[in-house]
N, C-alpha and C. Protein backbone atom coordinates (compact mmCIF):
# COMPACT_ATOMS: atom_id res chain seq x y z
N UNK A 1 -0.86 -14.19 9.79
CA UNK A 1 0.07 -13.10 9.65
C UNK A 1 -0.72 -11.83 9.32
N UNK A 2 -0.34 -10.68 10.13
CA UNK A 2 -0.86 -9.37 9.82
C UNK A 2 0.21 -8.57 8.79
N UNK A 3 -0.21 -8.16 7.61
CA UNK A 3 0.52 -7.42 7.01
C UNK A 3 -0.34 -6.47 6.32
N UNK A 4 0.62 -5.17 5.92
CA UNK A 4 0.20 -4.03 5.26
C UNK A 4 0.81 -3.44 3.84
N UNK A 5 0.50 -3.65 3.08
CA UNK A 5 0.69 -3.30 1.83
C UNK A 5 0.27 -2.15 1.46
N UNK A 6 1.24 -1.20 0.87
CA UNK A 6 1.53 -0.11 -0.16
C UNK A 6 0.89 0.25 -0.80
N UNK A 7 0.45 1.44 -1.48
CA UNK A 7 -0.45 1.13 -3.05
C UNK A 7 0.30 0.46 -3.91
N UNK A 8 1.93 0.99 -4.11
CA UNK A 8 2.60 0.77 -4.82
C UNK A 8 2.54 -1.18 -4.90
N UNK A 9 2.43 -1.67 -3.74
CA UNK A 9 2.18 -3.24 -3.61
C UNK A 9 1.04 -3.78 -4.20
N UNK A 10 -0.25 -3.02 -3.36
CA UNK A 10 -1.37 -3.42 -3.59
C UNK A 10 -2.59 -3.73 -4.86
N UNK A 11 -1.39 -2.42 -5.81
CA UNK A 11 -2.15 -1.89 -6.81
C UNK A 11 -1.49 -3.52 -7.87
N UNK A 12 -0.03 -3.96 -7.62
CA UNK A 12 -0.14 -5.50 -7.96
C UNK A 12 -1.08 -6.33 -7.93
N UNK A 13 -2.06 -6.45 -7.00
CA UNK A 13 -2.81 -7.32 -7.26
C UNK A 13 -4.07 -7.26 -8.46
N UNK A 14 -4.24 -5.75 -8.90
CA UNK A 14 -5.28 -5.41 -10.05
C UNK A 14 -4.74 -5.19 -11.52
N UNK A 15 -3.06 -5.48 -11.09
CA UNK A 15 -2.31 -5.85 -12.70
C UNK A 15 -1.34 -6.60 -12.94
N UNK A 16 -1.78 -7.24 -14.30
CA UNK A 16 -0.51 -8.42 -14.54
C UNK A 16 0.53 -7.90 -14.76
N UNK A 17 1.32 -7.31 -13.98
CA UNK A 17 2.81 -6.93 -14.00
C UNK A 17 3.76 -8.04 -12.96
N UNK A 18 4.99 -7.17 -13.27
CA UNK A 18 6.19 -7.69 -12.32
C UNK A 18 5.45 -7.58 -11.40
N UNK A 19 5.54 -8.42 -10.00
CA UNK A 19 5.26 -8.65 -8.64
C UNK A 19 3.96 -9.15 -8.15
N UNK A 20 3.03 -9.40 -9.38
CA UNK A 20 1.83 -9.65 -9.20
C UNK A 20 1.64 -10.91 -8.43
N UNK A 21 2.45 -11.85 -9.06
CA UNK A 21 2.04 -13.36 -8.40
C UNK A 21 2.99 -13.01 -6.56
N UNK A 22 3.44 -12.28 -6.17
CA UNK A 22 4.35 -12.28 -5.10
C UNK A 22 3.30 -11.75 -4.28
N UNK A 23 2.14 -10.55 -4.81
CA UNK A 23 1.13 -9.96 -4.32
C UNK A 23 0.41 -11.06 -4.03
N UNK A 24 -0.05 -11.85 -4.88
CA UNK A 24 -1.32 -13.06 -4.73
C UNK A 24 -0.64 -13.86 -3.39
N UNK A 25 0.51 -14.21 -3.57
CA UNK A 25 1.20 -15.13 -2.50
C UNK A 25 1.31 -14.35 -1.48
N UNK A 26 1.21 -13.56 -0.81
CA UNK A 26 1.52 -12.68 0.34
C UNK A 26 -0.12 -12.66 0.89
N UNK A 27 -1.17 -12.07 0.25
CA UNK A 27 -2.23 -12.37 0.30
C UNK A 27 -3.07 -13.56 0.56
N UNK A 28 -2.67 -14.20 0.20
CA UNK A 28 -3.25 -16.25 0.48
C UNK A 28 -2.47 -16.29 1.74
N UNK A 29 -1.67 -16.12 2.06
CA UNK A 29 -0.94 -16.41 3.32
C UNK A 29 -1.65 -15.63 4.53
N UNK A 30 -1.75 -13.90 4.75
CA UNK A 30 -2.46 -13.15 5.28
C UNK A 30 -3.46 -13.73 6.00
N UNK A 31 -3.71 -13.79 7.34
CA UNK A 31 -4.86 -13.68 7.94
C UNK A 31 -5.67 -12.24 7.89
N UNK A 32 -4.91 -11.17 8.12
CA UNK A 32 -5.42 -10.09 8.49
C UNK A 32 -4.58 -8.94 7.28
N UNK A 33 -5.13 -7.94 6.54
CA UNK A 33 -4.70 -6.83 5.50
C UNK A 33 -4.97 -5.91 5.71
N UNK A 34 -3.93 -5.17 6.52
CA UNK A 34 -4.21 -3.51 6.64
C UNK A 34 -4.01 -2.76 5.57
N UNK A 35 -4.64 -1.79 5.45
CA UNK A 35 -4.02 -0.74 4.53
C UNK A 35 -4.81 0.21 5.06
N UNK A 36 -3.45 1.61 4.69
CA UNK A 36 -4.21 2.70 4.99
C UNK A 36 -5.14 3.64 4.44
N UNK A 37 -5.84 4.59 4.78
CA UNK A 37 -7.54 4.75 4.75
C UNK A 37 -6.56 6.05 3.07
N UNK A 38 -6.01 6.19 3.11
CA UNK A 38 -5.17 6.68 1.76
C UNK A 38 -5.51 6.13 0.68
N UNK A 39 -5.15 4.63 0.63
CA UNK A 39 -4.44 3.84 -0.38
C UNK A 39 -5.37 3.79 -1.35
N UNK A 40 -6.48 3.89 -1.13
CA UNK A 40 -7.76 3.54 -2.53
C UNK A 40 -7.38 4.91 -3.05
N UNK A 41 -6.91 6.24 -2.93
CA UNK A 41 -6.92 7.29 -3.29
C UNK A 41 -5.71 6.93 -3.88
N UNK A 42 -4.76 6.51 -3.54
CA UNK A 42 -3.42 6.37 -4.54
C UNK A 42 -3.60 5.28 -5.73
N UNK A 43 -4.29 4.66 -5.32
CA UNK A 43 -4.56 3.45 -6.29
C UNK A 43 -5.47 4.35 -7.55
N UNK A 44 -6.76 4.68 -6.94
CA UNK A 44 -7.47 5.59 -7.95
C UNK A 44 -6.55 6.56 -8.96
N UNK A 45 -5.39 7.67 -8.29
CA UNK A 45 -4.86 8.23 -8.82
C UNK A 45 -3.89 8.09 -9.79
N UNK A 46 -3.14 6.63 -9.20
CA UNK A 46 -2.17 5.61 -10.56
C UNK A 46 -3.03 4.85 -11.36
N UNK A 47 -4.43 4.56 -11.85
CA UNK A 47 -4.92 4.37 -12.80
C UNK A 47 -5.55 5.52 -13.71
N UNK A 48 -6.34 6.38 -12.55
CA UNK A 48 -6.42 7.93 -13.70
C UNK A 48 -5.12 7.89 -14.58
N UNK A 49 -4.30 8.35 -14.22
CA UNK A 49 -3.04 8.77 -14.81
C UNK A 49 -2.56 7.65 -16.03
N UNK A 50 -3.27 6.36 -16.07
CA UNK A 50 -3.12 5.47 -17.18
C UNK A 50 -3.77 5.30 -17.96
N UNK A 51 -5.17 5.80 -17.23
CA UNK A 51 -6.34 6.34 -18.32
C UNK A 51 -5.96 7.11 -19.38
N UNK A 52 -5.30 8.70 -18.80
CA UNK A 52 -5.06 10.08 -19.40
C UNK A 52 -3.53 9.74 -20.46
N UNK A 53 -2.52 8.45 -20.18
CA UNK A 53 -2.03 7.92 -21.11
C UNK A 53 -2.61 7.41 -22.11
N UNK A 54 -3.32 6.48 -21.86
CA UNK A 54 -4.18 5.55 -23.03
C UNK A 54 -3.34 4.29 -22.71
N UNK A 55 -3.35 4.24 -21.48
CA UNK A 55 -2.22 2.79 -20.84
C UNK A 55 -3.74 1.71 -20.54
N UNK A 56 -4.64 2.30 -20.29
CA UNK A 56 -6.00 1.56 -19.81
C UNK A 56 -7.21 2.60 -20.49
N UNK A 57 -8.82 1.86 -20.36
CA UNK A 57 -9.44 2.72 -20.88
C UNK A 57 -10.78 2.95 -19.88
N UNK A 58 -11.40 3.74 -19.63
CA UNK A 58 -12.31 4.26 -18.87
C UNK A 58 -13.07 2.65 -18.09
N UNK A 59 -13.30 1.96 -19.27
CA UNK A 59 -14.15 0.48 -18.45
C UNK A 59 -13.12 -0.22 -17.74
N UNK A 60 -11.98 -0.44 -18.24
CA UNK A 60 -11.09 -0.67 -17.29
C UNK A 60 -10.51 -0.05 -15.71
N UNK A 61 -10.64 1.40 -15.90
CA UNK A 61 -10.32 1.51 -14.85
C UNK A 61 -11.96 1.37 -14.01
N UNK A 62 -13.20 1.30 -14.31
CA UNK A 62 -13.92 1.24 -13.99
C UNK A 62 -13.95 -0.37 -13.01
N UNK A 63 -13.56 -1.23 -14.03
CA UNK A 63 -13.23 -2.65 -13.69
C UNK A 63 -12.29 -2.79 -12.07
N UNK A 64 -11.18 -2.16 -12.30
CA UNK A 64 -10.23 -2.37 -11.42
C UNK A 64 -11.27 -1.69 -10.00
N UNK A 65 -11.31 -0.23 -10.34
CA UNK A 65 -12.25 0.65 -9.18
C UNK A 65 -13.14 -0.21 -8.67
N UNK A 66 -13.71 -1.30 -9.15
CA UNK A 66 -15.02 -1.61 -8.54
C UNK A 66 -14.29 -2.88 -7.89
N UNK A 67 -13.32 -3.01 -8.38
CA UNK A 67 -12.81 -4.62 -7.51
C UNK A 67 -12.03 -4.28 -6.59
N UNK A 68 -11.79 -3.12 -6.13
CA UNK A 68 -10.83 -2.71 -5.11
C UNK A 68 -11.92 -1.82 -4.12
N UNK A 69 -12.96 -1.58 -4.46
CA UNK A 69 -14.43 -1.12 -3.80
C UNK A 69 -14.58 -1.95 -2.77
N UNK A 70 -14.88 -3.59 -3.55
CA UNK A 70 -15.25 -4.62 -3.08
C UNK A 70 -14.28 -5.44 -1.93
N UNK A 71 -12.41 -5.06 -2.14
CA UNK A 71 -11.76 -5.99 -1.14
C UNK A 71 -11.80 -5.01 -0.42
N UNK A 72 -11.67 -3.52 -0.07
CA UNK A 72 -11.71 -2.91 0.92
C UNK A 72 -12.81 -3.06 1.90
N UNK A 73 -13.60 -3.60 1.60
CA UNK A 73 -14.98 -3.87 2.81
C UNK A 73 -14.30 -5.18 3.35
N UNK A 74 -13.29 -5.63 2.78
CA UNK A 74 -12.96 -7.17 3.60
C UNK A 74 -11.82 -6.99 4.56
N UNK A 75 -10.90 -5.64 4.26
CA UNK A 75 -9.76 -5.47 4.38
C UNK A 75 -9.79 -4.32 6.05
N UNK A 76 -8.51 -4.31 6.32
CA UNK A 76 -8.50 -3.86 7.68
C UNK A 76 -8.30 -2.31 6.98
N UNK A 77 -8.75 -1.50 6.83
CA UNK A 77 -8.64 -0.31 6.52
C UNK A 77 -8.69 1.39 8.39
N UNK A 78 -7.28 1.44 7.70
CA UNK A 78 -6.97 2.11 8.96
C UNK A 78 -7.15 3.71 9.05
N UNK A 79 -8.19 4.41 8.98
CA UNK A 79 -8.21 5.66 9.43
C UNK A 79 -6.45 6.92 9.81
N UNK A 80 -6.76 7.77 9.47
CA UNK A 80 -5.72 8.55 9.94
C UNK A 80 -6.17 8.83 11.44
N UNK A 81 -5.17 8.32 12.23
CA UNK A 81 -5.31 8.78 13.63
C UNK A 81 -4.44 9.61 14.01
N UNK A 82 -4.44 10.34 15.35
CA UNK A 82 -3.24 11.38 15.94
C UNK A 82 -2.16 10.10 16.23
N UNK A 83 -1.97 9.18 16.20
CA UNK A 83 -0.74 8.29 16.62
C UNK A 83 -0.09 7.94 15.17
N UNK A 84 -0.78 7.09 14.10
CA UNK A 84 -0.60 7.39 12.89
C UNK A 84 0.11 8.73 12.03
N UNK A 85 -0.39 9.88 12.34
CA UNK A 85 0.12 10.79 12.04
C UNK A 85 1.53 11.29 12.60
N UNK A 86 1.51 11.00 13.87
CA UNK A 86 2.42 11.40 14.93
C UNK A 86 3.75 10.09 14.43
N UNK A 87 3.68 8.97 13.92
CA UNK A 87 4.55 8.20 13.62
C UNK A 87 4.85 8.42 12.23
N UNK A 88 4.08 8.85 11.38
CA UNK A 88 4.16 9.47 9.93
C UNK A 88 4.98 10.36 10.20
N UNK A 89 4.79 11.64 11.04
CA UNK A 89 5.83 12.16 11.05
C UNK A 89 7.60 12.42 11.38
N UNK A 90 7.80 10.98 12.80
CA UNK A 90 8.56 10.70 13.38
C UNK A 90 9.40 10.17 12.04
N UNK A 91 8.68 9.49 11.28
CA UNK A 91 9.40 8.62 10.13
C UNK A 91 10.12 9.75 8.78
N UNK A 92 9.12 10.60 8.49
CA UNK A 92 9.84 12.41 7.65
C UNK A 92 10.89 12.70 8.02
N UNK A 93 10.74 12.27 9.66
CA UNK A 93 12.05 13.65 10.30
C UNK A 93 13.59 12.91 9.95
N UNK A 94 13.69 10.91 10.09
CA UNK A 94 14.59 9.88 9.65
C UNK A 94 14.74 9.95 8.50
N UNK A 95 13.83 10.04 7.41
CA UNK A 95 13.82 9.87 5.96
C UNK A 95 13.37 10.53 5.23
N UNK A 96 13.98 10.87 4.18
CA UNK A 96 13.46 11.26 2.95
C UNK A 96 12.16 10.61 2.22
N UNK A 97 10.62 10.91 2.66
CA UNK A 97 9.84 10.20 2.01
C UNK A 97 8.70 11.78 1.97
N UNK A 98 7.74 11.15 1.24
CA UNK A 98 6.39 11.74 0.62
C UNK A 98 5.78 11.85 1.70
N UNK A 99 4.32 12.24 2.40
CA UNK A 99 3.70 12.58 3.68
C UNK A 99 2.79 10.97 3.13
N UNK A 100 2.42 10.71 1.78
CA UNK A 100 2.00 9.29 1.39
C UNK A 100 2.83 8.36 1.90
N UNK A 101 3.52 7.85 1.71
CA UNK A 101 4.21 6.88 1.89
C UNK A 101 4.72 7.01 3.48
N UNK A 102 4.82 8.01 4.21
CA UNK A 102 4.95 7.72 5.35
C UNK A 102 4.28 7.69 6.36
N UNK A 103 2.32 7.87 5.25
CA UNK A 103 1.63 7.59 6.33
C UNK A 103 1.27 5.95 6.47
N UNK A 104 1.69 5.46 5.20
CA UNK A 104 1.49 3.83 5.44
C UNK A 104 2.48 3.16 6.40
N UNK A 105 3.47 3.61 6.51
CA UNK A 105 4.47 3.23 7.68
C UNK A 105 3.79 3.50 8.92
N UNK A 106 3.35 4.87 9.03
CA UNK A 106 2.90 5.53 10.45
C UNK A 106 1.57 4.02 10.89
N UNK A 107 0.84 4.10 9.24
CA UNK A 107 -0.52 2.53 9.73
C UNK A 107 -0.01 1.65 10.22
N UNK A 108 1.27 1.34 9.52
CA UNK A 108 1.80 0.02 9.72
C UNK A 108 2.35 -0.43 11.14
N UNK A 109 2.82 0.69 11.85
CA UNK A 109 3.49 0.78 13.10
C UNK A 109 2.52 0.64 14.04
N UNK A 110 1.20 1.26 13.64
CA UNK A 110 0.21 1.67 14.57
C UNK A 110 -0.53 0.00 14.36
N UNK A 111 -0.44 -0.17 13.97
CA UNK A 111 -1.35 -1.48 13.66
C UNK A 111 -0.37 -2.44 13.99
N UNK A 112 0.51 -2.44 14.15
CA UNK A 112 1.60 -3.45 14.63
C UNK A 112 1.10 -4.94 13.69
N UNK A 113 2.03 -4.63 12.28
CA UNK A 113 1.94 -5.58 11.19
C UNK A 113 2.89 -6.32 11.69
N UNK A 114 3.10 -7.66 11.24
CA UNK A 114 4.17 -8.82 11.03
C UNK A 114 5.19 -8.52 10.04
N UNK A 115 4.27 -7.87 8.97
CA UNK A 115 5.28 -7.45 7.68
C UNK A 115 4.87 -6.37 7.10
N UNK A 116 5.65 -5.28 6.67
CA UNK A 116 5.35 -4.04 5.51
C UNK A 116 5.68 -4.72 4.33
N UNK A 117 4.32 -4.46 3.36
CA UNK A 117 5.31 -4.85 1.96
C UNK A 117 5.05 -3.71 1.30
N UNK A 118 5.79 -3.02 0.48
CA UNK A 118 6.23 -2.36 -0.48
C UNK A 118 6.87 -2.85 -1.88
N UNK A 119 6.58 -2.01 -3.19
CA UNK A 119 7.42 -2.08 -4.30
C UNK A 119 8.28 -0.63 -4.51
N UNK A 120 8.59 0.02 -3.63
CA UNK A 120 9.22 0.88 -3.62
C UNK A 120 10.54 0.99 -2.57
N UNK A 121 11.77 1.30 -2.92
CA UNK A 121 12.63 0.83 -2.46
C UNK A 121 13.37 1.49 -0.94
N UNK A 122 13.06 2.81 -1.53
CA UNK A 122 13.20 3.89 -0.39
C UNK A 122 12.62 3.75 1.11
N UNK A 123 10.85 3.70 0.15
CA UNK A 123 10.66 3.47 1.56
C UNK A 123 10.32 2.38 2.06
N UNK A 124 10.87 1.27 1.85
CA UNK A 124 11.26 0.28 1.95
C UNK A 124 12.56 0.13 2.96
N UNK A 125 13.58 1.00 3.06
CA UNK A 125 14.61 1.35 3.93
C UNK A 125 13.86 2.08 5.17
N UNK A 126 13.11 3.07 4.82
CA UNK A 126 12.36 3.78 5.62
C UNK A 126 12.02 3.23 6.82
N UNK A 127 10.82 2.06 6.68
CA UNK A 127 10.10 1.31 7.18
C UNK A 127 11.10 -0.11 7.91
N UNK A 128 12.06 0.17 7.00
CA UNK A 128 13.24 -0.99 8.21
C UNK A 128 13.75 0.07 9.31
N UNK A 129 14.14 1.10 8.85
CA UNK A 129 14.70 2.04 10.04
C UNK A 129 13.55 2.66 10.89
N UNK A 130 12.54 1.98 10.91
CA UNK A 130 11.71 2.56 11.62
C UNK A 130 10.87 1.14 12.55
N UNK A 131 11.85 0.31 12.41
CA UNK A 131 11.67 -1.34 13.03
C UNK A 131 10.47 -2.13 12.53
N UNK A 132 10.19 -1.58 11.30
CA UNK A 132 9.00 -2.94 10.49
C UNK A 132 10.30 -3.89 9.29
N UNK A 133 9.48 -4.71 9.68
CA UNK A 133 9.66 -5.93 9.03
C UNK A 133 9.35 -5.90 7.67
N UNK A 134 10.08 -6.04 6.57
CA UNK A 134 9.59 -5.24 5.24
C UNK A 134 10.35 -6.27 4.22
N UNK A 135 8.98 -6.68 3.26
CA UNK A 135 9.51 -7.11 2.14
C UNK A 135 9.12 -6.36 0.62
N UNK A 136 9.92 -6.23 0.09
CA UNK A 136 10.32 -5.48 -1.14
C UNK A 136 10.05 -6.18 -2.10
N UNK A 137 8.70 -5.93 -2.85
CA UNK A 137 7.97 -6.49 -4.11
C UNK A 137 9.31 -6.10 -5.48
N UNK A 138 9.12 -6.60 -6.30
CA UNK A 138 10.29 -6.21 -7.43
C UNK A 138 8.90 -5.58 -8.05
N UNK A 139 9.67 -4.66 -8.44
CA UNK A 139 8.39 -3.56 -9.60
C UNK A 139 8.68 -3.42 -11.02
C-alpha cells in the first residue's frame, strides 16, 4: 500500500500521544511513504513551538529532529512540482484550507496514494472531495 501522511499524522509517530499506535499500524502495513518535501518543515516548526512552551526541551527536540532526518532518507519524499502545485491549488479553490495542507493533498494526488492519512479533520473532507481515500487519525 502507498500512502501519504500529514505532518499533523506523521509527527504521531515521534510522540506518545492520541493516534500514535494507529501511526505505527499504518506504517508496518505501508510498502511505500510519501510525504511532502514540506512536512519536515512543519514537523520542525510544531516542535520549536513546544520547545518555546517548555512542552519539550532543546535535546529533545534535537532527539525527535534527528530521527525524522533519518526516516526521510527511507521515505518517498515528494518535491513541489508544477502539477503538485497546480492540484494544491485546484483543491483552495473547493476548500477552505492553508496553502500547507493543500499541498500534501496536491502530493498525494500526484503520487497517486492508496490512502491520505491525516489528524486533521477539515482537511480530511478536503482530500475526500478531491477523490483520495482518507483516513482520519483521532488527535
Amino acid at each position: 500500500m502507498k500512502l501519504l501522511l500529514d505532518a499533523s499524522a506523521i509527527i504521531k509517530r515521534y510522540k506518545r500521544e492520541i493516534g500514535h499506535d494507529a501511526v505505527a499500524r499504518l506504517l508496518m502495513t505501508a510498502d511505500v511513504v510519501v510525504l511532502a518535501a514540506h512536512c519536515k518543515v512543519e514537523i520542525s516548526s510544531s516542535l520549536s513551538r513546544e520547545v518555546d512552551d517548555n512542552s519539550i526541551d532543546t535535546g529533545q527536540y534535537a532527539r525527535v529532529m534527528s530521527e525524522v532526518a533519518q526516516d526521510f532518507v527511507d521515505f518517498d519524499v515528494r518535491p513541489i512540482s508544477p502539477e503538485i502545485e497546480a492540484l494544491a491549488i485546484a483543491s483552495m479553490e473547493h476548500n477552505r484550507l492553508c496553502a500547507m495542507d493543500a499541498l500534501h493533498i496536491g502530493t498525494a494526488q500526484a503520487a497517486r496514494v492508496d490512502l491520505f492519512v491525516t489528524a486533521d479533520r477539515k482537511q480530511a473532507l478536503a482530500a475526500q472531495a478531491a477523490g483520495l481515500k482518507t483516513e482520519l487519525i483521532e488527535a
